[in-house]
N, C-alpha and C. Protein backbone atom coordinates (compact mmCIF):
# COMPACT_ATOMS: atom_id res chain seq x y z
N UNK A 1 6.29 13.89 2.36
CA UNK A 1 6.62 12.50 2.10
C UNK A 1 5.33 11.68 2.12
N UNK A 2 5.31 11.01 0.96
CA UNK A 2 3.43 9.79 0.85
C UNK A 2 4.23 8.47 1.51
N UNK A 3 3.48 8.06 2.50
CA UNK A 3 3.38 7.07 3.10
C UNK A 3 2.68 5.74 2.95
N UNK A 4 3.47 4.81 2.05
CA UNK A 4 2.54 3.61 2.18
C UNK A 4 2.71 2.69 2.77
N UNK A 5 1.73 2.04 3.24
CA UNK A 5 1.63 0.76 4.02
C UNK A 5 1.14 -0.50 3.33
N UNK A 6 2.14 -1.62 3.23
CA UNK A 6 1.29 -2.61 2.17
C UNK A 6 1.20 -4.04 3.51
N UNK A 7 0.29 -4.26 3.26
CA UNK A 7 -0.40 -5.48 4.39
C UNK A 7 -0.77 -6.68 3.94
N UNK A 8 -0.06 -8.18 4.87
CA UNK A 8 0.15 -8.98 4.49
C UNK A 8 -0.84 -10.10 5.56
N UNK A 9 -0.32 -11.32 5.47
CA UNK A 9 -0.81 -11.87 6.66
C UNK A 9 0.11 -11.60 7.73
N UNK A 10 1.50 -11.94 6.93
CA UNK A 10 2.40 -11.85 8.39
C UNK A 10 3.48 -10.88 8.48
N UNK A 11 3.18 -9.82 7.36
CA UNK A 11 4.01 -8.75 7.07
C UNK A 11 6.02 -9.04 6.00
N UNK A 12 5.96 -10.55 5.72
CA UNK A 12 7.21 -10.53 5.20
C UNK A 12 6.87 -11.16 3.52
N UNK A 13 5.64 -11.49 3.01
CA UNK A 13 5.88 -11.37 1.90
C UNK A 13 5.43 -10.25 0.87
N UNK A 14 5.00 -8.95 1.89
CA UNK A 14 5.26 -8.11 0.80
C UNK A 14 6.37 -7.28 1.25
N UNK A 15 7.62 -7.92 1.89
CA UNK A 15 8.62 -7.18 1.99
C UNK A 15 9.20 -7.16 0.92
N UNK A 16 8.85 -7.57 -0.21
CA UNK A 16 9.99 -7.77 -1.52
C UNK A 16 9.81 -6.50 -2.51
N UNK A 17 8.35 -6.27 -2.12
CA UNK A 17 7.76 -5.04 -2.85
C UNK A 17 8.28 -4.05 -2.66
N UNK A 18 8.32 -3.49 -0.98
CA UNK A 18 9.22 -2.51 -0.97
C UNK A 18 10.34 -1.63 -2.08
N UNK A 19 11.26 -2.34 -1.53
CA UNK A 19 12.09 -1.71 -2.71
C UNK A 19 11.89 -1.32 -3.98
N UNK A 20 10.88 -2.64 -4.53
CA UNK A 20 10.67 -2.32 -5.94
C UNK A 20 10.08 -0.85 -6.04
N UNK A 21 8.91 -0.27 -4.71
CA UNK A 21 7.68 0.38 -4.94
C UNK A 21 8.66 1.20 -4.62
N UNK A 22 9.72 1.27 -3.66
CA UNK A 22 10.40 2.78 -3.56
C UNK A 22 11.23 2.89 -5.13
N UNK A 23 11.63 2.36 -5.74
CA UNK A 23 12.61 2.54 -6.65
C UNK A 23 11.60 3.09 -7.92
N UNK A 24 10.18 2.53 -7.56
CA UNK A 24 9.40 3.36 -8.96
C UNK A 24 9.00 4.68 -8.33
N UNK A 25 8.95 4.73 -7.19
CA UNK A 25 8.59 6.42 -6.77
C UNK A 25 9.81 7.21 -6.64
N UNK A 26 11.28 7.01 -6.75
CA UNK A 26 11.92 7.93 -6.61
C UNK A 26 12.13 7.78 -8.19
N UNK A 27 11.89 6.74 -8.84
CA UNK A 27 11.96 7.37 -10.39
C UNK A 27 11.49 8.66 -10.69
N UNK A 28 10.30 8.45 -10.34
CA UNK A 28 9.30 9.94 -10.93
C UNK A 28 9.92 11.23 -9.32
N UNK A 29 10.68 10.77 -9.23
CA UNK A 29 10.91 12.46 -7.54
C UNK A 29 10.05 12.55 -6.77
N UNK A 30 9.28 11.09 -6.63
CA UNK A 30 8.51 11.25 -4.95
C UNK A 30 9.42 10.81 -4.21
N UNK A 31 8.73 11.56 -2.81
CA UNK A 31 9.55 10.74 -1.78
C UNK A 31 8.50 9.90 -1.00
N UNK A 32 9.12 8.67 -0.88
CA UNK A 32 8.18 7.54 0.04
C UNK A 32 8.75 7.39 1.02
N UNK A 33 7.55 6.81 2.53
CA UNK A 33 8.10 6.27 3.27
C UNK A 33 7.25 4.80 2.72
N UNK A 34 8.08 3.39 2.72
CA UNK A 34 6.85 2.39 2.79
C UNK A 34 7.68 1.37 3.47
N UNK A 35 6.34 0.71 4.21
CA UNK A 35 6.55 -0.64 5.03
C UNK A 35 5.73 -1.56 4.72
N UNK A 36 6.11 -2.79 5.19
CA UNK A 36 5.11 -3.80 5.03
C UNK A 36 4.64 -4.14 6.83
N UNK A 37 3.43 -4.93 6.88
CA UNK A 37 2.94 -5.17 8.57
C UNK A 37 2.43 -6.31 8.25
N UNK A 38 1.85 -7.28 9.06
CA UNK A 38 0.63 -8.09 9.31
C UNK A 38 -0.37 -7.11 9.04
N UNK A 39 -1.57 -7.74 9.06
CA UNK A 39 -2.69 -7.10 9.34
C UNK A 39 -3.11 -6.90 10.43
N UNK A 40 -2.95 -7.74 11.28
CA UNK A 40 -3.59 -7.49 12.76
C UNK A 40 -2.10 -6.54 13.17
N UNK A 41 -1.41 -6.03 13.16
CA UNK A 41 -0.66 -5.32 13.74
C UNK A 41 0.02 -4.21 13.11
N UNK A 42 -0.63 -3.28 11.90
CA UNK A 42 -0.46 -2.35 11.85
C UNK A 42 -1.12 -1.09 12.02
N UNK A 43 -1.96 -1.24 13.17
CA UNK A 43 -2.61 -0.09 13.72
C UNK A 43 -1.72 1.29 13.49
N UNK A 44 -0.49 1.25 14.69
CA UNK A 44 -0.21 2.24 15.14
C UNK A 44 0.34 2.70 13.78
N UNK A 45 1.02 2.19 12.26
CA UNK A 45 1.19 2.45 10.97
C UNK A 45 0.50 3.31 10.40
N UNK A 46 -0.92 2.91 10.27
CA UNK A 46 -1.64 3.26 9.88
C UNK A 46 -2.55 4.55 10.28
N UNK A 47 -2.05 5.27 11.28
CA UNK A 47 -2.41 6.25 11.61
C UNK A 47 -1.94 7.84 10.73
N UNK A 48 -0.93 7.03 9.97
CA UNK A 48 -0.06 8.11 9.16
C UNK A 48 -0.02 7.75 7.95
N UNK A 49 -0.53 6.94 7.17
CA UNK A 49 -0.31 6.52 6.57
C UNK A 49 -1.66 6.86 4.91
N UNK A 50 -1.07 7.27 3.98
CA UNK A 50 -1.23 8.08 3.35
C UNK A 50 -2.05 6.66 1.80
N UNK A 51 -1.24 6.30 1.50
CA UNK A 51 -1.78 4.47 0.75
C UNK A 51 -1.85 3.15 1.86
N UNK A 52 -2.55 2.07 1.37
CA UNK A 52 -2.89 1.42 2.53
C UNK A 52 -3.47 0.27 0.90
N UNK A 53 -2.27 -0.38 1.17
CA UNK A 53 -2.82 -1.64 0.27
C UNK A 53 -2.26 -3.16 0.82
N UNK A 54 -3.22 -3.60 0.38
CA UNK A 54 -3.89 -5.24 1.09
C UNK A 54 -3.25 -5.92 0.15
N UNK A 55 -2.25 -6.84 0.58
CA UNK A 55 -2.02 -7.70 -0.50
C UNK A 55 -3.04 -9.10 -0.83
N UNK A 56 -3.07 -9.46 -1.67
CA UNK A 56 -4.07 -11.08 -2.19
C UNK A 56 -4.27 -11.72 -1.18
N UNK A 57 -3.78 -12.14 -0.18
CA UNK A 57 -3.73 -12.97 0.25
C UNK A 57 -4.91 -12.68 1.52
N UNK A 58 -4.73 -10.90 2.19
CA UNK A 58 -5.48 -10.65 3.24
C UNK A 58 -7.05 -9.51 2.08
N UNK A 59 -7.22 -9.51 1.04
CA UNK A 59 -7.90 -8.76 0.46
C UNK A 59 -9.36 -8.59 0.85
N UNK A 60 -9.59 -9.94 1.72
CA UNK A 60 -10.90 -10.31 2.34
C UNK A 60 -11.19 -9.29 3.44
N UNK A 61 -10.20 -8.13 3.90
CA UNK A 61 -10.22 -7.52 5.07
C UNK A 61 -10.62 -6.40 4.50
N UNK A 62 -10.77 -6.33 3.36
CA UNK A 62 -10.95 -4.80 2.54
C UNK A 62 -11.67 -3.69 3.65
N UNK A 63 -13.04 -4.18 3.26
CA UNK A 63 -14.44 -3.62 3.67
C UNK A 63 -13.93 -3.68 5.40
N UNK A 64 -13.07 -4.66 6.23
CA UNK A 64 -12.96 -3.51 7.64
C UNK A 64 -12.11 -2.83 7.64
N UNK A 65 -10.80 -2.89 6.54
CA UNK A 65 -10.06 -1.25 6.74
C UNK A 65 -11.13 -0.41 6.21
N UNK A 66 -11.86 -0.40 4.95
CA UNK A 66 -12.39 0.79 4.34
C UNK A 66 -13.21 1.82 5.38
N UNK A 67 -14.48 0.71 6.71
CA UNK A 67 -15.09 1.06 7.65
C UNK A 67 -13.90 2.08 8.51
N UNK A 68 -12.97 1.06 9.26
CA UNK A 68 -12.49 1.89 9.55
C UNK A 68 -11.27 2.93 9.56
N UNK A 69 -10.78 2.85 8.52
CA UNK A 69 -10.24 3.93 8.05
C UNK A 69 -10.22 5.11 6.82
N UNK A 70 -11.50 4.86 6.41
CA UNK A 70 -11.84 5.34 4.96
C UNK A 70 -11.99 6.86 5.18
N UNK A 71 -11.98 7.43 6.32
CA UNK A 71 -12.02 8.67 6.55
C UNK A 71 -10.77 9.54 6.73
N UNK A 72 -9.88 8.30 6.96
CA UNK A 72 -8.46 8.61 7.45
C UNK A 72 -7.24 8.42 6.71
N UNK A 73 -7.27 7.38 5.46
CA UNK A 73 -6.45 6.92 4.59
C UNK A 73 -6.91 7.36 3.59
N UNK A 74 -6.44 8.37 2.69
CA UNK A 74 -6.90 8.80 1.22
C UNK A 74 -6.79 7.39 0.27
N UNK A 75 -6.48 6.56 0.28
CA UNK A 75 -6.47 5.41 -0.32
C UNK A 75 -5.89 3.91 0.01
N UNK A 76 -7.09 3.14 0.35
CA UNK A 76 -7.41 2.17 0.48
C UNK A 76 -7.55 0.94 -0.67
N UNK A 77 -6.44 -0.03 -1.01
CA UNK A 77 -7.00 -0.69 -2.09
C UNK A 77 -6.22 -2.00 -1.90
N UNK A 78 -6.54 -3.02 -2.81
CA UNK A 78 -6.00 -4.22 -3.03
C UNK A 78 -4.83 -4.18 -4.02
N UNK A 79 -3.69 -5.49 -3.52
CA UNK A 79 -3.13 -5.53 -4.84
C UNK A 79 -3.02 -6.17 -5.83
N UNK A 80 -3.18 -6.27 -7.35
CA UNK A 80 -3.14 -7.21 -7.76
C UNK A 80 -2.80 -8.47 -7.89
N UNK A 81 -2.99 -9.52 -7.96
CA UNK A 81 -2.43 -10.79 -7.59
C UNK A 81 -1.01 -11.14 -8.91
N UNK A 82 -1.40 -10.97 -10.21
CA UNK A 82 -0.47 -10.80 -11.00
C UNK A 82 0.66 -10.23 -10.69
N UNK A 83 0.63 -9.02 -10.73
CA UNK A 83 1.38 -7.59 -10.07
C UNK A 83 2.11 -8.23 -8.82
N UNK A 84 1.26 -8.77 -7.87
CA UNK A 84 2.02 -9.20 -6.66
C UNK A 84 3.12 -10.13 -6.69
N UNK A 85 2.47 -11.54 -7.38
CA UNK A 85 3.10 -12.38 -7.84
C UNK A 85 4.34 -12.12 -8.17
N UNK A 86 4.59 -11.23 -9.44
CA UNK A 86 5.97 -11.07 -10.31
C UNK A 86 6.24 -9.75 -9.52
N UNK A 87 6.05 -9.36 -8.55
CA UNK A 87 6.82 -8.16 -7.69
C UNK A 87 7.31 -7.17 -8.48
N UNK A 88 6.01 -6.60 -9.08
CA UNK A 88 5.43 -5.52 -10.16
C UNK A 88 5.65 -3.87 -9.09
N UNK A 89 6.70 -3.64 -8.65
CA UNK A 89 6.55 -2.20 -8.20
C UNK A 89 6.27 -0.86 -8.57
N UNK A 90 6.69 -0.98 -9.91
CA UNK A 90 6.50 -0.04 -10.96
C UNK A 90 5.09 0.18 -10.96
N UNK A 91 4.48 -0.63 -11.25
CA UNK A 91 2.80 -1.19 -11.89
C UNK A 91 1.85 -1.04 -10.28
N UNK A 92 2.48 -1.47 -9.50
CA UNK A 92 1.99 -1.24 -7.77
C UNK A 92 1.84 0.31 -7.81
N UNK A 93 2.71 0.58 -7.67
CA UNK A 93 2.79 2.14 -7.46
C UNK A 93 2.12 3.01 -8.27
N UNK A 94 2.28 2.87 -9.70
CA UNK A 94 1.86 3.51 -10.28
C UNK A 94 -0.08 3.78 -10.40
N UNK A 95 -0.28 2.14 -10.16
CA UNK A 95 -2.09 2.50 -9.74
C UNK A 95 -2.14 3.01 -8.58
N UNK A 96 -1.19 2.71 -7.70
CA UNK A 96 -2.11 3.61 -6.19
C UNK A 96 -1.59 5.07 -6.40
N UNK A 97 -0.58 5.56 -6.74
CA UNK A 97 -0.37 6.77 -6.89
C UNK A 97 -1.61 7.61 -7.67
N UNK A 98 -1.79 6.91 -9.19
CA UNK A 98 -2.49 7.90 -9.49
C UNK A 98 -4.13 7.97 -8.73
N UNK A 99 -4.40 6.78 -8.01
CA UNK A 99 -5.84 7.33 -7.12
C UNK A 99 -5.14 8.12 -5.97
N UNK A 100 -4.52 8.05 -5.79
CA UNK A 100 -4.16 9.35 -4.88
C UNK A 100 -4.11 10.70 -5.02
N UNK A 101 -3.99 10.40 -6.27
CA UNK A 101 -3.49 12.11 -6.80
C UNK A 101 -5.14 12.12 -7.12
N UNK A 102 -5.81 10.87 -7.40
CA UNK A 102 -7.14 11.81 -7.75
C UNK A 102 -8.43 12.24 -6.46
N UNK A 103 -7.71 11.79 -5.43
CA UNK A 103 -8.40 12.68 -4.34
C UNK A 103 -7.13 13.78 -3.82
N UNK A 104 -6.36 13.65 -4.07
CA UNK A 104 -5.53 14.65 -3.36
C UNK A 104 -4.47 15.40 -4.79
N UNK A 105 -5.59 16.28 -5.52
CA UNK A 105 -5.04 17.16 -6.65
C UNK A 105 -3.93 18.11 -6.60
C-alpha cells in the first residue's frame, strides 16, 4: 500500500483532496493510504509515509522537509496551486505517482 501524506497549514483544506486522490489511484489498482495533517504535526505520519506533498499555502517549508526527510520519503514535492485550487486529484496523483515510480521502478 503507497502512502501519502498531503500537508496543509492546519490539515483541513487539503481534506477535499483526499478522496479525489484516492478515487484516481484506485482507478489505475493502486492501493492508497492518504491523509491530510498540519505541518507542524505530522511527524509521527510521516515516518511511513511513502509521498509527502506540501500544499501552496505551506510550500515555503519545502527545503526543511527535503533536509529532513529526503532520505526517508521517496518523494517530496509541492502542489500545484491550480491543481489545488480546482481539487485536481486525478492530475495530483498522477504527477506524484509517476516520480515515484521513477525512484522506485
Amino acid at each position: 500500500m503507497l502512502t501519502i501524506t498531503l500537508l496543509c497549514n492546519l490539515g483541513m483544506s487539503t481534506g477535499m483532496l483526499i478522496d479525489r486522490i484516492k478515487e484516481a489511484a484506485e482507478a489505475k489498482g493502486i492501493s492508497v493510504d492518504v491523509d491530510a495533517a498540519p505541518f507542524d504535526k505530522a511527524n509521527d505520519r510521516l515516518d511511513h509515509t511513502d509521498i509527502l506533498l506540501l500544499g501552496p499555502q505551506v510550500r515555503y517549508h519545502m527545503p526543511r522537509f527535503q533536509k529532513e526527510y529526503g532520505g526517508k520519503i521517496a518523494v517530496i514535492d509541492t502542489i500545484d496551486f491550480t491543481d489545488y485550487a480546482l481539487v485536481n486529484g486525478e492530475k495530483i496523483f498522477a504527477n506524484a505517482f509517476a516520480k515515484y515510480q521513477s525512484v522506485n521502478p
